[in-house]
PDB file of N, CA and C in Angstrom:
ATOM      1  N   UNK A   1     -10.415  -0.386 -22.170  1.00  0.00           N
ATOM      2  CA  UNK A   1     -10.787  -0.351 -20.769  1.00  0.00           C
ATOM      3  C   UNK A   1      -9.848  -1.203 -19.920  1.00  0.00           C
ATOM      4  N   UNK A   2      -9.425  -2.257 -20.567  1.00  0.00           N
ATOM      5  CA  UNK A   2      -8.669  -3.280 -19.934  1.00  0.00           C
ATOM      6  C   UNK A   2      -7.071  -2.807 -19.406  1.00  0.00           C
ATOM      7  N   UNK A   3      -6.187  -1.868 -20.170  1.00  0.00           N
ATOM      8  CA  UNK A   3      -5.313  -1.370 -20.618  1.00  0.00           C
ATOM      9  C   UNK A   3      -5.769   0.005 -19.535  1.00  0.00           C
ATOM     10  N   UNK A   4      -6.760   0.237 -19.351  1.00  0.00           N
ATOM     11  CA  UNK A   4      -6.639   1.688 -18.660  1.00  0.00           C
ATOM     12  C   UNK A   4      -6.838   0.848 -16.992  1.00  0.00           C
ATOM     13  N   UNK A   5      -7.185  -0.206 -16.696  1.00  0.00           N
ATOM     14  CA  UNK A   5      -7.208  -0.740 -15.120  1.00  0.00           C
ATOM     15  C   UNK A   5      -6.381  -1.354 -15.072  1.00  0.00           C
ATOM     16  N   UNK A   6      -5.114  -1.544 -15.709  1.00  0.00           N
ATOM     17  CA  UNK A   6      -3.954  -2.260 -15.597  1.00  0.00           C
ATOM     18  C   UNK A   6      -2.856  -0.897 -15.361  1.00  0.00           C
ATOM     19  N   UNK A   7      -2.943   0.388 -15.990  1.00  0.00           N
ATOM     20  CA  UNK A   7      -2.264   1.062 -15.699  1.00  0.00           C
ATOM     21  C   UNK A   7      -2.506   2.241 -14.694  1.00  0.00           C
ATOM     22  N   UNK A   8      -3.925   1.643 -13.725  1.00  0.00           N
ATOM     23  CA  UNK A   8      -4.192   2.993 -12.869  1.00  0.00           C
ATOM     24  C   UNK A   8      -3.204   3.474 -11.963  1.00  0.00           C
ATOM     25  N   UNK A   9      -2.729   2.325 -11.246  1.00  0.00           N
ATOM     26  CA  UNK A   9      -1.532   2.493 -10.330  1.00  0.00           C
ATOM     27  C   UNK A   9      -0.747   3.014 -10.676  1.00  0.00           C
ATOM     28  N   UNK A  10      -0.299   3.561 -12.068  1.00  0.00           N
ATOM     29  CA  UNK A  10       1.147   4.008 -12.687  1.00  0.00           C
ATOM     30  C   UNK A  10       1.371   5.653 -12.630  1.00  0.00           C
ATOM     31  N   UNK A  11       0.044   6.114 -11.801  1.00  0.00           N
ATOM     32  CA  UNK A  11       0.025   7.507 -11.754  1.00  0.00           C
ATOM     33  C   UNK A  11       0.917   8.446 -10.944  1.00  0.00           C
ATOM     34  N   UNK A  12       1.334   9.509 -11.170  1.00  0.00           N
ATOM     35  CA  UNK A  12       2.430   9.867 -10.031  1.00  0.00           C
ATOM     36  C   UNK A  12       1.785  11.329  -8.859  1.00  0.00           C
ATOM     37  N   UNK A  13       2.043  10.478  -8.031  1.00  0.00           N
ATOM     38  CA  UNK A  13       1.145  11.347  -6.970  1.00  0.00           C
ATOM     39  C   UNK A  13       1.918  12.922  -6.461  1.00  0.00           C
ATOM     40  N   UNK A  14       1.142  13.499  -6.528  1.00  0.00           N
ATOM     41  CA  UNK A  14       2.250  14.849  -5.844  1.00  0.00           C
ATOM     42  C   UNK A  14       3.067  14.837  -4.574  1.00  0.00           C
ATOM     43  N   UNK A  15       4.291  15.799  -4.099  1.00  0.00           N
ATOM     44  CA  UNK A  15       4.892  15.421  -3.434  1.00  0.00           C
ATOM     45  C   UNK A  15       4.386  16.250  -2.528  1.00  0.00           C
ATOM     46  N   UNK A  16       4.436  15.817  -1.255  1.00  0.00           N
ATOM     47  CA  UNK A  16       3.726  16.089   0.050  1.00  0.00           C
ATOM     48  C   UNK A  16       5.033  17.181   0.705  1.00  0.00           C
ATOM     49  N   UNK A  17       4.653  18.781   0.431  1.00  0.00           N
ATOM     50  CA  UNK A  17       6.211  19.412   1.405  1.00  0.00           C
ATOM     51  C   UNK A  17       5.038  20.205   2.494  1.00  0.00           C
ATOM     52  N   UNK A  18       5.692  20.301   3.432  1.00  0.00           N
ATOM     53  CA  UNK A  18       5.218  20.953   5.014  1.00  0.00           C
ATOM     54  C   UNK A  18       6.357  22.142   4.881  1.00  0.00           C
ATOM     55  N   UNK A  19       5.982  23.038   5.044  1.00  0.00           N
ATOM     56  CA  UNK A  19       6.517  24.509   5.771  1.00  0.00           C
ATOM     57  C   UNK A  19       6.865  24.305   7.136  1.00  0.00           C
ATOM     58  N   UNK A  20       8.456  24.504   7.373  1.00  0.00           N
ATOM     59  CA  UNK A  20       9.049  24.048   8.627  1.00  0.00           C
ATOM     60  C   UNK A  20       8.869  25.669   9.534  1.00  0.00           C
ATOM     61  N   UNK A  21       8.126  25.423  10.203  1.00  0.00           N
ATOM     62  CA  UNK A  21       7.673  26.764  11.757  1.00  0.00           C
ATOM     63  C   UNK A  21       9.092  27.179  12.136  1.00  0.00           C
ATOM     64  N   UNK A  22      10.327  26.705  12.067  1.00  0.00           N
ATOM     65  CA  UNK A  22      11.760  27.257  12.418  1.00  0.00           C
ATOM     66  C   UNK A  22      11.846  27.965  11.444  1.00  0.00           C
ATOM     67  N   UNK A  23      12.432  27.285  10.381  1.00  0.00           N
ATOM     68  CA  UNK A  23      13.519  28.003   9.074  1.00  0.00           C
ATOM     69  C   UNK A  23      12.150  28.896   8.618  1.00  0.00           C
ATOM     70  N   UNK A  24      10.422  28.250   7.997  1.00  0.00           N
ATOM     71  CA  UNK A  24      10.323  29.112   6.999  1.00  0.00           C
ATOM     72  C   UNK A  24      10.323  28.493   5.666  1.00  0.00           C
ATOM     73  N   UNK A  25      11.598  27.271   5.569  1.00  0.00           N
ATOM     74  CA  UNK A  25      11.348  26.536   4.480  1.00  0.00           C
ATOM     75  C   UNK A  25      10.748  25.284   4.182  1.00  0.00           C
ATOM     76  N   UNK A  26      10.294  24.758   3.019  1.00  0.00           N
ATOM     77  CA  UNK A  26       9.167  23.552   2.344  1.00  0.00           C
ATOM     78  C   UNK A  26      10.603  22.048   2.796  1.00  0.00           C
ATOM     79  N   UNK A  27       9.782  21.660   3.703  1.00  0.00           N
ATOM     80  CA  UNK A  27      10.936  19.908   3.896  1.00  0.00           C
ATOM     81  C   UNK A  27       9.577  18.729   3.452  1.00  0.00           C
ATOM     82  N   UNK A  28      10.339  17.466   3.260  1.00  0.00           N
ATOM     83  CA  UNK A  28       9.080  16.457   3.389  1.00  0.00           C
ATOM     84  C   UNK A  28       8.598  16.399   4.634  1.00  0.00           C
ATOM     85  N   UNK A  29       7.635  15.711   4.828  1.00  0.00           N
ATOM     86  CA  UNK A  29       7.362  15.416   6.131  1.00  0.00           C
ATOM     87  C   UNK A  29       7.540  13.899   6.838  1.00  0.00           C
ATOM     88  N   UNK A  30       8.176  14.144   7.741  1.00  0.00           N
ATOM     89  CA  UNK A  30       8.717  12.432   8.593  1.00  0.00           C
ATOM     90  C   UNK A  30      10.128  12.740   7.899  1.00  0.00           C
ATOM     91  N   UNK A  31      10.819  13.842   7.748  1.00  0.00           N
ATOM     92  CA  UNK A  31      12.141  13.856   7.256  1.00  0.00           C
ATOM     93  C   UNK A  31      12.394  14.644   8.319  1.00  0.00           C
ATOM     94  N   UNK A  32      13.972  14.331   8.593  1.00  0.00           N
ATOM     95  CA  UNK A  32      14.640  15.058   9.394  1.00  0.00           C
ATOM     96  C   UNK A  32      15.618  15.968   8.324  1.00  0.00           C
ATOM     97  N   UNK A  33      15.511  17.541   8.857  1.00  0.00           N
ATOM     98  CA  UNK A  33      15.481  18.574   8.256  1.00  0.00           C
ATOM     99  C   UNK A  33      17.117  18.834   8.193  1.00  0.00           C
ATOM    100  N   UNK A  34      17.685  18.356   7.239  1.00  0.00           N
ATOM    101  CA  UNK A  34      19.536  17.964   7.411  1.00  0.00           C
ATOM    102  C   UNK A  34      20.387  19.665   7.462  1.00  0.00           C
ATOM    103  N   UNK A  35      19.773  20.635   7.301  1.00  0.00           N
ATOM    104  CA  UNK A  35      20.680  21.688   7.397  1.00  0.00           C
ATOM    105  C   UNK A  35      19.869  21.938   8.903  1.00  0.00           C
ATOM    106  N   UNK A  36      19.249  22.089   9.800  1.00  0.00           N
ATOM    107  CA  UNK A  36      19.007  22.222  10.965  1.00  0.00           C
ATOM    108  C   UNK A  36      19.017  21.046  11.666  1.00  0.00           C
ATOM    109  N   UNK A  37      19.664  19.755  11.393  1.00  0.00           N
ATOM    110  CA  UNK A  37      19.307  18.735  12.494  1.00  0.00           C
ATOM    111  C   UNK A  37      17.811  18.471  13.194  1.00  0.00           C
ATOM    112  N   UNK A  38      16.857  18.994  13.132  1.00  0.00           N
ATOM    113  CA  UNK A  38      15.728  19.258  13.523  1.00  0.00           C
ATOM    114  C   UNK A  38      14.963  18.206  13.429  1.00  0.00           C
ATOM    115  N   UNK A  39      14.216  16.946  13.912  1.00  0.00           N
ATOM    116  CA  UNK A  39      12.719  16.552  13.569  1.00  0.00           C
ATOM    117  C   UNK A  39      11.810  16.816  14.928  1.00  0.00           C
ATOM    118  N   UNK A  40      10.819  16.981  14.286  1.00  0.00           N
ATOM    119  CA  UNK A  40       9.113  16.896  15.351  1.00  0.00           C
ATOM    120  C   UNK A  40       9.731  18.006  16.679  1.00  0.00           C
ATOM    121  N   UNK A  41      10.521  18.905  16.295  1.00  0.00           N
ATOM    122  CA  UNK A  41      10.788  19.977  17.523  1.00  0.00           C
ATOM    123  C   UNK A  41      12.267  19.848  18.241  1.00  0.00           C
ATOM    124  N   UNK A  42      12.695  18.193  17.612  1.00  0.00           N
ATOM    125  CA  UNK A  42      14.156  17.701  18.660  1.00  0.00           C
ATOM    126  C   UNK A  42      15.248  17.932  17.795  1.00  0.00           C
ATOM    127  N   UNK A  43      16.687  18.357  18.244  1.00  0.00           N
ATOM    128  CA  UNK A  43      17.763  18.347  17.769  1.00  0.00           C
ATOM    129  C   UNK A  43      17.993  16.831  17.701  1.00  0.00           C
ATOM    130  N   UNK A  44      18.029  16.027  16.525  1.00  0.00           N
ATOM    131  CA  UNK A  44      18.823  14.612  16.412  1.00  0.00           C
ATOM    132  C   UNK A  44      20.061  14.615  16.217  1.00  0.00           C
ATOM    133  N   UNK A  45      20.158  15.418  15.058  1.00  0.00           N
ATOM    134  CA  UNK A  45      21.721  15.411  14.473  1.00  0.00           C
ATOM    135  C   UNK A  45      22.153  16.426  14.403  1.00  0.00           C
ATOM    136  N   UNK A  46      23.609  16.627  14.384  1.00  0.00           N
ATOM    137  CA  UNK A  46      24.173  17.629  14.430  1.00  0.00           C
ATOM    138  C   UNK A  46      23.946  18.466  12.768  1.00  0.00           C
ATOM    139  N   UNK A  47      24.086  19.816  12.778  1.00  0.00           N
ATOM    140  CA  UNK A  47      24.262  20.064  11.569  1.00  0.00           C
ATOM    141  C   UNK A  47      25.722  20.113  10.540  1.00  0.00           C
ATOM    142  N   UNK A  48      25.785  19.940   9.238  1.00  0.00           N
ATOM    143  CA  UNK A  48      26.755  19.578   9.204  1.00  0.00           C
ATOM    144  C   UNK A  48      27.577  20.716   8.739  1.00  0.00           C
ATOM    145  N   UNK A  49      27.410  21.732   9.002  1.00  0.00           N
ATOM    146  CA  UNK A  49      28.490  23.162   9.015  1.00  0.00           C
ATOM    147  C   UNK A  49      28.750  23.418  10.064  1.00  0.00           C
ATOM    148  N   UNK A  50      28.507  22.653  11.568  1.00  0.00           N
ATOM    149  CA  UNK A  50      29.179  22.910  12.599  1.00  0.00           C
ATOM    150  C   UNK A  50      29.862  22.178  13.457  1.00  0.00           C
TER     151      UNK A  50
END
């Protein structure tokens, strides 16, 4: 029992992806979307094939 509340924290949580309403494709979320420059609706960065 002791050994199982010492290692609860060690669990690995799933990864959180959002479906981006532009592209269509799975990004994290609070990431800025690096082949569209894109976060929360705003162009930040340029993309980098152009």
């Amino acid at each position: 029992m002791r050994r199982g509340n010492r290692r609860s924290h060690d669990k690995l949580e799933p990864v959180n992806y959002q479906e981006d309403p532009h592209t269509g494709e799975y990004v994290l979320r609070h990431h800025v979307d690096l082949k569209t420059g894109m976060y929360r609706g705003r162009q930040v960065i340029t993309p980098k094939g152009q």
